[in-house]
N, C-alpha and C. Protein backbone atom coordinates (compact mmCIF):
# COMPACT_ATOMS: atom_id res chain seq x y z
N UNK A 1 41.77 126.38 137.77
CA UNK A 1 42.21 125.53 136.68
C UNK A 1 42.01 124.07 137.02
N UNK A 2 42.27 123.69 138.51
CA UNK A 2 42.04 122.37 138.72
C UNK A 2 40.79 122.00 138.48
N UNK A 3 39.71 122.41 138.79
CA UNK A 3 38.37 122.72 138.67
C UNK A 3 37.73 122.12 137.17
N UNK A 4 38.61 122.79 136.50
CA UNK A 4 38.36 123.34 135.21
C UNK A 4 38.73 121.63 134.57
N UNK A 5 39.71 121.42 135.34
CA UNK A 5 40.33 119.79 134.46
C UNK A 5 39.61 118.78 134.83
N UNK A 6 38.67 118.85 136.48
CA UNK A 6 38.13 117.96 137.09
C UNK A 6 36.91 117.83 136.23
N UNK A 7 36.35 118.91 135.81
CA UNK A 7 34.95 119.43 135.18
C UNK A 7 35.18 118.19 134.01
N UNK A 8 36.39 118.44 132.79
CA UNK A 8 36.28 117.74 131.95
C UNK A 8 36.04 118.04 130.44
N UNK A 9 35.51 119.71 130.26
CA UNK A 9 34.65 120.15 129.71
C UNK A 9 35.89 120.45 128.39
N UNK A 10 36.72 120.77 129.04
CA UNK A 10 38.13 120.98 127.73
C UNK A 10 39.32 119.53 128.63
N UNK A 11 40.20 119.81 127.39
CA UNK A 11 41.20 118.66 127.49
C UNK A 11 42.23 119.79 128.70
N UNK A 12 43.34 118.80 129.16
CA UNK A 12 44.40 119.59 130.16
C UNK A 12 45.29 120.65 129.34
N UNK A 13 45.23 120.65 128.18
CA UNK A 13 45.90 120.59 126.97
C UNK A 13 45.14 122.16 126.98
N UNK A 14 43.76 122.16 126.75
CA UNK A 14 43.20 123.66 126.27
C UNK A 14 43.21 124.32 127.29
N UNK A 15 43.17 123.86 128.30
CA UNK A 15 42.79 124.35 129.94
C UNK A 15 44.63 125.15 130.35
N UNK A 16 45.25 124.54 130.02
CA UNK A 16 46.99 125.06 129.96
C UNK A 16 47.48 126.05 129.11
N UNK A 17 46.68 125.89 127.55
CA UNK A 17 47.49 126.81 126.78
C UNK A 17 46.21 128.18 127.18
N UNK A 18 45.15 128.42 127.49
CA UNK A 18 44.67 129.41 127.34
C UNK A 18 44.45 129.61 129.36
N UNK A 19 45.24 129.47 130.18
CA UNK A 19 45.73 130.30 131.01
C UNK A 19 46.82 130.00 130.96
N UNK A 20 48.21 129.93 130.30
CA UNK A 20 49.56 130.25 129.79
C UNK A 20 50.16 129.11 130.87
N UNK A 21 49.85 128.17 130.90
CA UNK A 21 50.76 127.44 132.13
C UNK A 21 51.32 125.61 131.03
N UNK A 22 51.97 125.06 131.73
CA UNK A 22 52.53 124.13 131.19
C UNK A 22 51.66 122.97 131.54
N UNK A 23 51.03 121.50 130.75
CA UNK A 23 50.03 120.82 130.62
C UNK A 23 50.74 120.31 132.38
N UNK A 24 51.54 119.78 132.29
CA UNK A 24 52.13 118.93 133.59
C UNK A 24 51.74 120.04 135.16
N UNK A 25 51.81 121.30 135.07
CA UNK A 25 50.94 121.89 135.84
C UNK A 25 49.40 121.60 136.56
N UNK A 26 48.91 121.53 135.30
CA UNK A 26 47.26 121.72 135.74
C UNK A 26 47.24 120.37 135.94
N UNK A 27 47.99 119.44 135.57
CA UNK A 27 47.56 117.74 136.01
C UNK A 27 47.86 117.66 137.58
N UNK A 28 48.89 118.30 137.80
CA UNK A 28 49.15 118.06 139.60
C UNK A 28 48.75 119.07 140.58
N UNK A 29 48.42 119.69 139.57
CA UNK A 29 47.15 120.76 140.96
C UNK A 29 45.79 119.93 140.63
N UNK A 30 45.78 119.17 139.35
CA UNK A 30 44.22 118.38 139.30
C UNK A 30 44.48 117.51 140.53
N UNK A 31 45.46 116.53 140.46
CA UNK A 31 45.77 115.04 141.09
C UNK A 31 45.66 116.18 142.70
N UNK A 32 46.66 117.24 142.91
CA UNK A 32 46.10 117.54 144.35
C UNK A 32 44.74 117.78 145.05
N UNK A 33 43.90 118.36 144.08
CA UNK A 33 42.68 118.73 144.54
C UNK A 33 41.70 116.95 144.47
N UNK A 34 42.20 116.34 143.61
CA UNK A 34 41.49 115.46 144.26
C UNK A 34 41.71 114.58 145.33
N UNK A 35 43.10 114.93 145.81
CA UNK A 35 43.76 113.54 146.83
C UNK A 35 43.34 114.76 148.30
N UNK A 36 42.66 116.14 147.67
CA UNK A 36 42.86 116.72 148.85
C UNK A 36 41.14 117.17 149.23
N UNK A 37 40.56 116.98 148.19
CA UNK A 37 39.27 117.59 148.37
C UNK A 37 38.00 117.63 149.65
N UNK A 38 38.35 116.83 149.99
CA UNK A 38 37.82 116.39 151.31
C UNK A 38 38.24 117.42 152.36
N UNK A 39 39.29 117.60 152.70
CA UNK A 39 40.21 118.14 153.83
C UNK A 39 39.93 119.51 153.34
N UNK A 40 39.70 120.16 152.21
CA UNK A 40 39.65 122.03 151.59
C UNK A 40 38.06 121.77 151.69
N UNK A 41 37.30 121.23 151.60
CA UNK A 41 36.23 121.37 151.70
C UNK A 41 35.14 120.98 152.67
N UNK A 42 36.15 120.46 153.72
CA UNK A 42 35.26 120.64 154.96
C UNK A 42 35.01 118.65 155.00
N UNK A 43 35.82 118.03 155.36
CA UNK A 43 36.16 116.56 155.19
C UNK A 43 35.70 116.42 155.91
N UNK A 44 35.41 117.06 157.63
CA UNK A 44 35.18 115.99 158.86
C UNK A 44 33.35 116.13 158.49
N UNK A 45 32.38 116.91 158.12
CA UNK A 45 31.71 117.10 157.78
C UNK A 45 31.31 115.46 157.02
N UNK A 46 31.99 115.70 155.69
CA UNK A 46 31.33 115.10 154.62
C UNK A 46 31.92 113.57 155.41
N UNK A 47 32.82 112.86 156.08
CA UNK A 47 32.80 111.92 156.58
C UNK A 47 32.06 111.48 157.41
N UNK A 48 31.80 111.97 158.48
CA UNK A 48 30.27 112.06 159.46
C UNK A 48 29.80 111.22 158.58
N UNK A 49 28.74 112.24 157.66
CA UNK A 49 27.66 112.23 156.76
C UNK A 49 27.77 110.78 155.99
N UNK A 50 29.46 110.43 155.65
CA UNK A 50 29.58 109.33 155.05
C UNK A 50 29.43 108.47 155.46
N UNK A 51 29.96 108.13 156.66
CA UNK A 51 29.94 106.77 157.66
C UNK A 51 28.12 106.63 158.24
N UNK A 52 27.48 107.33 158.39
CA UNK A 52 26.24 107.64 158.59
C UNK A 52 25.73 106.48 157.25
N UNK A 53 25.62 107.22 156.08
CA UNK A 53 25.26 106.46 155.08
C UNK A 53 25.68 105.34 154.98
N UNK A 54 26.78 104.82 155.54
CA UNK A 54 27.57 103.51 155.19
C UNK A 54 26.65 102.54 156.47
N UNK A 55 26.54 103.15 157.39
CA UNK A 55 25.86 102.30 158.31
C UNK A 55 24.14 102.14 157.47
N UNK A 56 23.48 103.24 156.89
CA UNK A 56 22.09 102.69 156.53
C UNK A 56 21.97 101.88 155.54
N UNK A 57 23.06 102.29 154.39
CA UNK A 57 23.23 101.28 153.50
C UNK A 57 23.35 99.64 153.78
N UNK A 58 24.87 99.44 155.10
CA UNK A 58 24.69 98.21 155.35
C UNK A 58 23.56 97.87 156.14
N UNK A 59 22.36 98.47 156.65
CA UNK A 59 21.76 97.64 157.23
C UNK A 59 20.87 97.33 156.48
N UNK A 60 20.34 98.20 154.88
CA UNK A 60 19.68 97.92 154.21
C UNK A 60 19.98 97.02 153.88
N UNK A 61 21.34 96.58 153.24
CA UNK A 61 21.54 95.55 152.58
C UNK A 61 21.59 93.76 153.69
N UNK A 62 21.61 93.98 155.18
CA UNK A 62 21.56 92.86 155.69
C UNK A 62 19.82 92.79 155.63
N UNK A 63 19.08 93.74 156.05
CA UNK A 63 17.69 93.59 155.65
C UNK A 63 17.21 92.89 154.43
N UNK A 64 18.01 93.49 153.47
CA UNK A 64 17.66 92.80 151.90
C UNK A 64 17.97 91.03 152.03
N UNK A 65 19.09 91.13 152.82
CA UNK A 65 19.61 89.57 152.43
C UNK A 65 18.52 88.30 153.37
N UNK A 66 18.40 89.04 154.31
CA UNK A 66 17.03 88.36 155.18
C UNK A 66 16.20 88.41 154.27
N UNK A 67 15.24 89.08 153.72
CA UNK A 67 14.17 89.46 152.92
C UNK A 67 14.31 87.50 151.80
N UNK A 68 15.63 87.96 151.06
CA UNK A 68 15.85 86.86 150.26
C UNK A 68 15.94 85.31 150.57
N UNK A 69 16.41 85.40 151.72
CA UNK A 69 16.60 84.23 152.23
C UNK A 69 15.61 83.49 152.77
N UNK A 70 14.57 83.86 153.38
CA UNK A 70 13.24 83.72 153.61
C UNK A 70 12.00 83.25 152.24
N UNK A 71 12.72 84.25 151.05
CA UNK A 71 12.01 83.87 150.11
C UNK A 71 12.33 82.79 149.27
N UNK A 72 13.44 82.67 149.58
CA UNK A 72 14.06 81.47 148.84
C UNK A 72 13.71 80.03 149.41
N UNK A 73 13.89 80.48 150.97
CA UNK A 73 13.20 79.09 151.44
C UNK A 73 11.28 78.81 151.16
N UNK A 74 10.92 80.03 151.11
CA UNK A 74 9.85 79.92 150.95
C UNK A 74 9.00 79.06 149.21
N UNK A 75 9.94 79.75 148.37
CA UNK A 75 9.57 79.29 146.96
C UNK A 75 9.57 77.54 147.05
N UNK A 76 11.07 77.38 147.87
CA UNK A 76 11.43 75.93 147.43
C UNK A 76 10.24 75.01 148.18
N UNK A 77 9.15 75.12 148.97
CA UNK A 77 7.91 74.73 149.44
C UNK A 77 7.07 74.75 148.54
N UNK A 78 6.73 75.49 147.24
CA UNK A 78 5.92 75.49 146.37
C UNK A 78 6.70 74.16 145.19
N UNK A 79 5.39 73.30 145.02
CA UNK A 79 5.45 71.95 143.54
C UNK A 79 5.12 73.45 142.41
N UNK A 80 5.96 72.93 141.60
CA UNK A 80 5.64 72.80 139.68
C UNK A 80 6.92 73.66 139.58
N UNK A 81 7.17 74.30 138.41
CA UNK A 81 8.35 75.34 138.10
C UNK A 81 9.06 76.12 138.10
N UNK A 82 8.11 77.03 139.44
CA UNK A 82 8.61 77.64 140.05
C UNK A 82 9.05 77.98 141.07
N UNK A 83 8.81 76.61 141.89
CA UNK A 83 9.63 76.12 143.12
C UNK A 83 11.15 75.44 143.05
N UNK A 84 12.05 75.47 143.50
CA UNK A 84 13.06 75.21 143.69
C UNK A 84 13.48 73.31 143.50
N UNK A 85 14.41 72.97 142.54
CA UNK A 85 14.26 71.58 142.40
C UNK A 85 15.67 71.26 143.39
C-alpha cells in the first residue's frame, strides 16, 4: 500500500478505501517507507554509489568552472561586441 501511495497512480483516499484501512494509515506507512527506504533496501550500497557520484559530479563541476574562467578571460582579449567591456 505504501508503494501504491508513493507510485501516485490513485489518491491515499482510493488506495485506503479499496484495501479497507483508514486514509491516516497508508500516509504513515507512506511517510515510513520513505524516511526508511534506503536502510530496507540495501542503503550502505546505494550510499557508496552515492558519495561516488557526488565526488564525479563535484569534480565535473570544478572542471566546468576552470573551463569558464579561462574563457572569460579569454573573450575579454577580443575588440568589438563580443569581447568583454
Amino acid at each position: 500500500m505504501a508503494l501504491e501511495a508513493i507510485r501516485g497512480e490513485k489518491t491515499v483516499a482510493q488506495i485506503a478505501a479499496h484495501h479497507e484501512v483508514h486514509a491516516t494509515q497508508v500516509t504513515a506507512w507512506k511517510t515510513e517507507l520513505l524516511e526508511n527506504a534506503a536502510g530496507i533496501f540495501g542503503g550502505d550500497v546505494l550510499a557508496a554509489d552515492g558519495k561516488e557520484r557526488i565526488r564525479e559530479l563535484q569534480a565535473k563541476i570544478g572542471q566546468l568552472t576552470m573551463e569558464n574562467d579561462f574563457l572569460e578571460g579569454a573573450l575579454g582579449k577580443f575588440p568589438g561586441p563580443s569581447g568583454k567591456r
